[in-house]
Protein backbone atom coordinates (compact mmCIF):
# COMPACT_ATOMS: atom_id res chain seq x y z
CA UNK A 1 105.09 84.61 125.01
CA UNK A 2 103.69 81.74 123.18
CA UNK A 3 103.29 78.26 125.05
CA UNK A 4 104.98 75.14 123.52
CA UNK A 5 101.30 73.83 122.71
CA UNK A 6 101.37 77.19 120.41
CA UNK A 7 104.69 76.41 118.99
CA UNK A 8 103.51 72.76 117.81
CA UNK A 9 99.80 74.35 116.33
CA UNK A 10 102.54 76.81 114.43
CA UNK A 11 104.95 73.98 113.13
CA UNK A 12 107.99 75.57 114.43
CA UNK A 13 110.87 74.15 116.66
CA UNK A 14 110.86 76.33 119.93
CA UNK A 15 114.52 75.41 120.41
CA UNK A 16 115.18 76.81 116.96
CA UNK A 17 113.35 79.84 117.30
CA UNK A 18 115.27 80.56 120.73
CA UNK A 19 117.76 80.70 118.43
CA UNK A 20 116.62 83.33 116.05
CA UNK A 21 115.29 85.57 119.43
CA UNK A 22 118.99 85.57 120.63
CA UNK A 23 120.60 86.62 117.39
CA UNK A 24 118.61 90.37 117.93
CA UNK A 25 119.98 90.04 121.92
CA UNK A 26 123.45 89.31 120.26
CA UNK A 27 122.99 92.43 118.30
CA UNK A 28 121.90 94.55 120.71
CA UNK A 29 124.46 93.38 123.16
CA UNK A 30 127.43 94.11 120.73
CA UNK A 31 126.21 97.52 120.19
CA UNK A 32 124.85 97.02 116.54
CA UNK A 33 121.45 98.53 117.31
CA UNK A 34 119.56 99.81 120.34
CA UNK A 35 116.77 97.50 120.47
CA UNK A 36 114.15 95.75 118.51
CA UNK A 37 111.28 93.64 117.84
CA UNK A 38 111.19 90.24 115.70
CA UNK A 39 107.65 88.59 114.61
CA UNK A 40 107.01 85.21 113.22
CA UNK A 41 103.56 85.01 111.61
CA UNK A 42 102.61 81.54 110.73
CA UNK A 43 99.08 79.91 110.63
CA UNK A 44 97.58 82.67 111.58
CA UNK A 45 99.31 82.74 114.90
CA UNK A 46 102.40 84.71 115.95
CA UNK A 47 105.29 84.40 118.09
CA UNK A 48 106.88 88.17 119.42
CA UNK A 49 110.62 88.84 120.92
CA UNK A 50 111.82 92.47 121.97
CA UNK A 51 114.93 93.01 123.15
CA UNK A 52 117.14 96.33 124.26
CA UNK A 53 115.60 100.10 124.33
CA UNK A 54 113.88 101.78 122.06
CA UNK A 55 115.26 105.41 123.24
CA UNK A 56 119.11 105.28 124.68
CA UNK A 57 119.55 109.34 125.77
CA UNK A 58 121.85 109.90 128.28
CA UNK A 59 121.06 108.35 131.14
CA UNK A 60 116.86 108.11 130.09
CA UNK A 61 116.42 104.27 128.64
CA UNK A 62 113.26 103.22 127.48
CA UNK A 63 112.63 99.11 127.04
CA UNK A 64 111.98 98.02 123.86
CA UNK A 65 108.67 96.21 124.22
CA UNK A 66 106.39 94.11 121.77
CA UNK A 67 104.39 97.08 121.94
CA UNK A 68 106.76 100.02 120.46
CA UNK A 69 106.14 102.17 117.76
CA UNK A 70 108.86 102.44 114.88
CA UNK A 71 108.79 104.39 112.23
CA UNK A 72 109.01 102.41 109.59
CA UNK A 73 110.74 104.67 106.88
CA UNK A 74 110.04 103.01 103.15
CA UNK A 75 107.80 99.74 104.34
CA UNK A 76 105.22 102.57 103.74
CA UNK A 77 105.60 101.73 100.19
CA UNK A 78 104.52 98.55 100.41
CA UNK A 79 101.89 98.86 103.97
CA UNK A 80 100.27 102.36 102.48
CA UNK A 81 100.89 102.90 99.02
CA UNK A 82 100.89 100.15 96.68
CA UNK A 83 97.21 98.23 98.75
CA UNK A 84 95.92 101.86 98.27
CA UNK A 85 96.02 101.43 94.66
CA UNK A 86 95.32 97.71 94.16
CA UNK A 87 91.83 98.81 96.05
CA UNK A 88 91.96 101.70 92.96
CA UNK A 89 92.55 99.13 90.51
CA UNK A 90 89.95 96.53 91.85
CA UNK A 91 87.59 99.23 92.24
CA UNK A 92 88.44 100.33 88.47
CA UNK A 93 89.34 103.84 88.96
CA UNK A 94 92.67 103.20 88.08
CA UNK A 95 95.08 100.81 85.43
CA UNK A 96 98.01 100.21 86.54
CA UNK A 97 99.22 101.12 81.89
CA UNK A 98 97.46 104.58 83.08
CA UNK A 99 99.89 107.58 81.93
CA UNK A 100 100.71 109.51 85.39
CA UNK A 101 100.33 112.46 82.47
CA UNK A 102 96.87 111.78 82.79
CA UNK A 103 95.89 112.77 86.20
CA UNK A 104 99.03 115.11 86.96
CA UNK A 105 99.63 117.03 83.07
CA UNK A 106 102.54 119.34 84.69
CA UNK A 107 104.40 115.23 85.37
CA UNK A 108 104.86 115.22 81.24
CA UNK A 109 107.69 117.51 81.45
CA UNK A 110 110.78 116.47 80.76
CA UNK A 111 109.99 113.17 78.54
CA UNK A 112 107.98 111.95 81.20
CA UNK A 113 104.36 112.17 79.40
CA UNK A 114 104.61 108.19 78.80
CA UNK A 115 105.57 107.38 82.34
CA UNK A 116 102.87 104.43 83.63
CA UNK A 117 101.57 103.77 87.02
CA UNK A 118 103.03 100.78 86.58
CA UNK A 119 106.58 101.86 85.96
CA UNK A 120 106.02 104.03 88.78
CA UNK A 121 105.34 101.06 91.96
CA UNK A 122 108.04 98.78 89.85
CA UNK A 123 110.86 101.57 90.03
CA UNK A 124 111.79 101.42 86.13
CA UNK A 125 110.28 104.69 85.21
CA UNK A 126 113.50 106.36 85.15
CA UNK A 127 113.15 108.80 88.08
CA UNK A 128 115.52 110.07 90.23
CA UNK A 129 116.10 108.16 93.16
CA UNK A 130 116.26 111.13 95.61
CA UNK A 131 116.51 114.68 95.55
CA UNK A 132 116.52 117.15 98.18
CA UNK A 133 113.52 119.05 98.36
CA UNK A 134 113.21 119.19 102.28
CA UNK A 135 116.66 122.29 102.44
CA UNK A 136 114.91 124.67 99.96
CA UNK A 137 111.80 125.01 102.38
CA UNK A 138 109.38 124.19 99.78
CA UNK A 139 105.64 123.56 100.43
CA UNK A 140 104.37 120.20 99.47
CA UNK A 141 102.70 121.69 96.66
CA UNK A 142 105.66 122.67 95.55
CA UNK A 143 107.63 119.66 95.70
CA UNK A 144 105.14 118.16 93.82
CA UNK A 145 105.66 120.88 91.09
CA UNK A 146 109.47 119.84 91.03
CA UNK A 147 109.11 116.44 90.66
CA UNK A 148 106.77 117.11 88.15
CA UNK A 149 109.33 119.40 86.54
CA UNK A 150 112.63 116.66 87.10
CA UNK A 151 113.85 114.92 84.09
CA UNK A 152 114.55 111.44 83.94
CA UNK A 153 117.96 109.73 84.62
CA UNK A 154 117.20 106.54 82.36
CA UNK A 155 114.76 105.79 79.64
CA UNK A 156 111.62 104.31 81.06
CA UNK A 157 111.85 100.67 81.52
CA UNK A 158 115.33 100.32 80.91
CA UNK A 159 116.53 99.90 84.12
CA UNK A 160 115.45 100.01 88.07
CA UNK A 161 116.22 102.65 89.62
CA UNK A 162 114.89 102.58 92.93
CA UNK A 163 112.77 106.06 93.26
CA UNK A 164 111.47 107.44 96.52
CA UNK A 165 110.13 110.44 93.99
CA UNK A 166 108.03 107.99 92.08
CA UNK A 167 106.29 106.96 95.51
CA UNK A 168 105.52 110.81 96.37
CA UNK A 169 103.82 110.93 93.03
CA UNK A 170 101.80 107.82 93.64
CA UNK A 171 100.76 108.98 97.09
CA UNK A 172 99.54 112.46 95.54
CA UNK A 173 97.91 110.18 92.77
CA UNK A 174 95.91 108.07 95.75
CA UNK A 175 94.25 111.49 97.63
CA UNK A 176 93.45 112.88 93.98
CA UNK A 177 91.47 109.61 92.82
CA UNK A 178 90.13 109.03 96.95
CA UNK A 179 89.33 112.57 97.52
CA UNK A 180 91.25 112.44 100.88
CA UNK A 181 94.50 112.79 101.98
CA UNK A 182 96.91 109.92 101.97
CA UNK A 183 96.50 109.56 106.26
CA UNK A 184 92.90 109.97 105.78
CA UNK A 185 93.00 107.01 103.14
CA UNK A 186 95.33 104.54 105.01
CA UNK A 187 93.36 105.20 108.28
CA UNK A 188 89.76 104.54 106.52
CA UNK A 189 90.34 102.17 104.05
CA UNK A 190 93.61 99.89 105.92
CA UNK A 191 93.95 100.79 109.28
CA UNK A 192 90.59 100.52 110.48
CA UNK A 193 89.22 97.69 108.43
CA UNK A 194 92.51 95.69 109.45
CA UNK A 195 92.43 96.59 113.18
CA UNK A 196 95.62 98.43 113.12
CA UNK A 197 94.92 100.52 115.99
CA UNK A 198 98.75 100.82 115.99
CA UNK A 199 99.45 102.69 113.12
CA UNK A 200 99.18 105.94 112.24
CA UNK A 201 101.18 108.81 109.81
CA UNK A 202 102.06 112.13 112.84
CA UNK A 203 101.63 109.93 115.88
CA UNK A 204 99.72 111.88 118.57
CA UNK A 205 102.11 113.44 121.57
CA UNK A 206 100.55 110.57 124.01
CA UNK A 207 102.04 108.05 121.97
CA UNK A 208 105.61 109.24 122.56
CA UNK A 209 106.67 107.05 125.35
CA UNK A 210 105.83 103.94 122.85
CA UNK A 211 108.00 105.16 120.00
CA UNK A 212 111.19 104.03 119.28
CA UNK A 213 113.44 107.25 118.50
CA UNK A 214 115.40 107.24 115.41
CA UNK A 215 118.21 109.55 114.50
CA UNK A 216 119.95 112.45 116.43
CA UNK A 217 119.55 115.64 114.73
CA UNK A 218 122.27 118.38 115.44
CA UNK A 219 119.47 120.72 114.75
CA UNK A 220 116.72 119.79 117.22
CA UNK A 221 119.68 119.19 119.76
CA UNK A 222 117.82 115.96 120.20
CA UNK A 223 116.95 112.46 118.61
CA UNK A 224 114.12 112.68 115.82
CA UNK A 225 111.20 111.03 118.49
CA UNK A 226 107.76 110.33 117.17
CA UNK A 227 108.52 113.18 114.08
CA UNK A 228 109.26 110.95 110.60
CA UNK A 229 112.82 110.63 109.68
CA UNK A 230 113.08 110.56 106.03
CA UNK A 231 113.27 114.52 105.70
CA UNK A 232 111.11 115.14 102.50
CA UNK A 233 108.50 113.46 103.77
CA UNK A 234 109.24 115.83 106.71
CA UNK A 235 108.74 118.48 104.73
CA UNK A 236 105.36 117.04 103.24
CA UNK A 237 104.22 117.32 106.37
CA UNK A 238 104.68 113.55 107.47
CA UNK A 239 102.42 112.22 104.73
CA UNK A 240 103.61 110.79 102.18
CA UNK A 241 103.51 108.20 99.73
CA UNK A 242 107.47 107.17 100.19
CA UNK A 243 107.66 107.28 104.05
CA UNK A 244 105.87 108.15 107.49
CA UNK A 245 104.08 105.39 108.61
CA UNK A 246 104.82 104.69 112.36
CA UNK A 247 103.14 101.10 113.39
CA UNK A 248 103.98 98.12 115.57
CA UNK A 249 105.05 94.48 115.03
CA UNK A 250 101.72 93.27 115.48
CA UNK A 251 99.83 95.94 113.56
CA UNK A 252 102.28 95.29 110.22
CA UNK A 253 101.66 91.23 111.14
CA UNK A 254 97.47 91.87 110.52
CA UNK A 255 98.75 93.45 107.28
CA UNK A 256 100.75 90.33 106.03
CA UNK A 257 98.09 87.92 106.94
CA UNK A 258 96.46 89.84 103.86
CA UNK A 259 99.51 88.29 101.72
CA UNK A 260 99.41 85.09 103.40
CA UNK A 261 95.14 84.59 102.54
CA UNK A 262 94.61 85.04 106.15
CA UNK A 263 92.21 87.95 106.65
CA UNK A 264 89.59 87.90 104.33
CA UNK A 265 90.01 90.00 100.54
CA UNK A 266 91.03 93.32 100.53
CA UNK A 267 91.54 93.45 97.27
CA UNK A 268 91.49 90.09 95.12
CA UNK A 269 93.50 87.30 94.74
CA UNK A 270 94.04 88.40 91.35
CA UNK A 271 95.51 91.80 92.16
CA UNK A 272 97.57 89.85 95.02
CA UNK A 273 99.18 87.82 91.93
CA UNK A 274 99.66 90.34 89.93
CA UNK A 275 101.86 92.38 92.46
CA UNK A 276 104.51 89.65 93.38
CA UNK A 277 104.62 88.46 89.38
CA UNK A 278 108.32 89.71 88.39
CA UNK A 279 107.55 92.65 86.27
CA UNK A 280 111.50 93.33 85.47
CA UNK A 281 112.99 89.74 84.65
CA UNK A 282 114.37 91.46 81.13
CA UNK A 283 116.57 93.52 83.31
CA UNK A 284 119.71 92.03 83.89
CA UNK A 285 118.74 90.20 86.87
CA UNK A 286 116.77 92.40 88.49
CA UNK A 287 113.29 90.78 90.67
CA UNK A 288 110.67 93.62 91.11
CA UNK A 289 107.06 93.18 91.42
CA UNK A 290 104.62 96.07 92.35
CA UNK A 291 106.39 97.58 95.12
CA UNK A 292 107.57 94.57 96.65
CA UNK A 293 111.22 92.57 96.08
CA UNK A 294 111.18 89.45 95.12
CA UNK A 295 113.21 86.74 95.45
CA UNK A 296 116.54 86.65 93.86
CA UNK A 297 116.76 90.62 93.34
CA UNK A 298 119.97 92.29 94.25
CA UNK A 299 118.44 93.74 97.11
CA UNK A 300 116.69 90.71 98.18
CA UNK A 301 117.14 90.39 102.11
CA UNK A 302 115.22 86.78 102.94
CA UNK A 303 118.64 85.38 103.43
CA UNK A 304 119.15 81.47 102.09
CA UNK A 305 116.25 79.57 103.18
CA UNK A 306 113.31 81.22 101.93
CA UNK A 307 111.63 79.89 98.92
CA UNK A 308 111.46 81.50 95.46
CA UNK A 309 108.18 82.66 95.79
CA UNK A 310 109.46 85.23 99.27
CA UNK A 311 108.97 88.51 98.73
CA UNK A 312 109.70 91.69 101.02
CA UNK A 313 110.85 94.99 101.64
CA UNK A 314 112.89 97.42 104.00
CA UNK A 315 112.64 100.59 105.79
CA UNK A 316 116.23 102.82 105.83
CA UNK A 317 115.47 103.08 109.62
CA UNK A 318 115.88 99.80 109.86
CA UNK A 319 112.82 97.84 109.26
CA UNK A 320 111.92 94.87 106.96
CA UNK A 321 108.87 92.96 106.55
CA UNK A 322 109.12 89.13 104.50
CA UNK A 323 106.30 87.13 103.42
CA UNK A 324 106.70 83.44 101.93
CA UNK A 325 103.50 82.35 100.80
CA UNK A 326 105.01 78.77 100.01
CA UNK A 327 106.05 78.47 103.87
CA UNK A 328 102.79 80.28 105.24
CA UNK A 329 105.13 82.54 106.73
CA UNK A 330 105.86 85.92 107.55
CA UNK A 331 108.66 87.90 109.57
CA UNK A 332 109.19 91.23 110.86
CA UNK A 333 112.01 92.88 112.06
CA UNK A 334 111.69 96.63 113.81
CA UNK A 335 114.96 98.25 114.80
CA UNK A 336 115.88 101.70 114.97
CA UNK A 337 119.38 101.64 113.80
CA UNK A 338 120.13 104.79 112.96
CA UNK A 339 119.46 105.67 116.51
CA UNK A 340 123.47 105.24 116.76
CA UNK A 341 124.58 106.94 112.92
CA UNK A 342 123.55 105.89 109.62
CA UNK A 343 126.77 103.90 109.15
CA UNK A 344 124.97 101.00 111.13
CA UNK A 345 123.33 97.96 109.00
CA UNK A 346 121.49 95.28 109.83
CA UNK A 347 121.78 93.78 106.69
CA UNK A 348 123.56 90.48 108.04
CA UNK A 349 121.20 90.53 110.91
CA UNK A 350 118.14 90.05 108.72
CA UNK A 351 119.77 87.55 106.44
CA UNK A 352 120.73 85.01 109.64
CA UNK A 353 117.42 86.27 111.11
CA UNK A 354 115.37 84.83 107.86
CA UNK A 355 118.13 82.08 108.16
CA UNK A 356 117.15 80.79 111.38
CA UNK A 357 113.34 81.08 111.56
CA UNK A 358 113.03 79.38 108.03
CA UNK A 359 114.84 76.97 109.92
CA UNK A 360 112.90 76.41 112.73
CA UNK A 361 109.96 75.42 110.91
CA UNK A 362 109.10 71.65 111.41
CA UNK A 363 107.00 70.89 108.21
């Protein structure tokens, strides 16, 4: 809980952000989600509210705490992926005009041979957006070999199409050039270095208690608890470039401060710039910069009171992470809220979220 004396040193309004805290206790209480976690990172300093359960089974309830575990669906796009191969590109083992051809020749089927790496963390390379793999009991080299075998639904470039595909391919593209696998990279070259103790692809059995549980599956004859819920990253074995990170509030707040200039370089200033420049202005709208959303994008969630220069992203199990470099300011918000049916958004909740600690900033 932070002390008023931390609330001034932050510039925010404590009233205000009492405010924001009970908007996730209205949510919870009106049966919107089971629980959650909301962060406000601001000069280097953050400010944490949980409210409701993480697990609702019966009559077993487990409090939602600063401290749970979610999983955090697609932010690993944006937390794993793309700093995985800004390092690559700082280091100059990779471009981000490199032809995916290049390093995967199977990938050129199918007019695909000019695809870029680029195109690839921007979502205009004219992938699929989904396809089920995870039903056909396929081995994760083998899923690899179909989406190296899928044709394109769109000319490269043309369009965004947002590609959960295209994020496999990068992950398999960042344990080729590393030598490691893709939990083996995010533990050695983020996790550690950042102090995200917290965070982890296949958290360990002991960790259990700490996770918030995601979706019910008929098939278990239980909820999907500590095992990644996006099911082709399932059946990569909960690695993968798209999806499976599990991490905490805190642990995804050390990884902002990156964004925000706050924890030293790890990876330049210049690669920083180049991933929130809007790489897709020419199409129709659109606001996509590597991997992240930018402001004014169709599927921009920062609500009305962020400036132009927010950017973010969400998770399908209902995460988000937003960073506003022109504020100093990031917020995250951790629900589970498929833990009652996929039918459940929390779409307006982030919007008035965003709404409410934007407005509880003082200067």
């Amino acid at each position: 809980m932070a002390t008023a004396d931390k609330f001034q040193q932050m510039g925010i309004d404590e009233t205000r952000l009492e405010a924001a805290w009970q908007l996730l206790d209205s949510e919870v209480e009106q049966g919107g989600i089971p629980g959650g976690t909301v962060l406000v990172l601001r000069r280097g300093m953050t400010a944490m509210h949980a409210a409701g359960y993480s697990l609702i089974d019966g009559q077993t309830r487990i409090s939602a705490t600063s401290d749970t575990v979610y999983d955090c669906a697609s932010l690993t796009k944006v937390v794993v992926t793309l700093p995985l191969i800004l390092q690559l590109v700082v280091q100059g083992k990779l471009a981000h005009g490199d032809k995916v051809s290049a390093y995967f020749p199977a990938f050129s089927a199918n007019g695909k041979g000019e695809v870029t790496v680029r195109q690839l963390l921007t979502h205009t390379s004219g992938m699929a957006a989904h396809r089920d793999f995870y039903s056909h009991g396929l081995a994760p080299d083998d899923i690899m070999a179909a989406i190296c075998a899928e044709p394109l639904v769109c000319e490269p470039a043309t369009k965004v199409v947002y590609s959960c595909l295209g994020y496999i391919v990068l992950g398999r593209l960042v344990s080729r050039l590393l030598g490691m696998t893709l939990d083996k990279a995010a533990e050695t070259c983020l996790f550690r270095p950042l102090g995200m103790f917290n965070s982890c692809f296949n958290p360990p059995e002991p960790w259990k208690p700490r996770i918030a549980a995601t979706e019910y599956d008929p098939e278990l004859g239980t909820f999907r608890w500590g095992r990644v819920h996006d099911e082709n990253a399932f059946a990569l074995g909960g690695v993968s470039g798209n999806a499976g990170l599990f991490s905490t509030a805190a642990d995804l707040a050390s990884y902002a401060a990156i964004w925000l200039d706050r924890s030293g370089s790890m990876f330049s200033r210049a690669a920083v710039e180049a991933a929130v420049c809007n790489d897709t202005a020419h199409l129709g709208g659109a606001a996509r910069g590597l991997g992240w959303v930018l402001h004014g994008d169709p599927m921009d969630a920062s609500g009305d009171l962020f400036s132009p220069r927010s950017f973010g992203h969400t998770g399908f199990t209902g995460t988000s992470l937003w960073i506003d470099p022109a504020r100093d300011l990031a917020v995250i918000l951790l629900t589970n809220r498929v833990h009652f049916g996929r039918d459940k958004s929390i779409a307006g909740l982030r919007a008035r979220m965003h709404n409410a600690i934007a407005a509880s900033l003082t200067d």
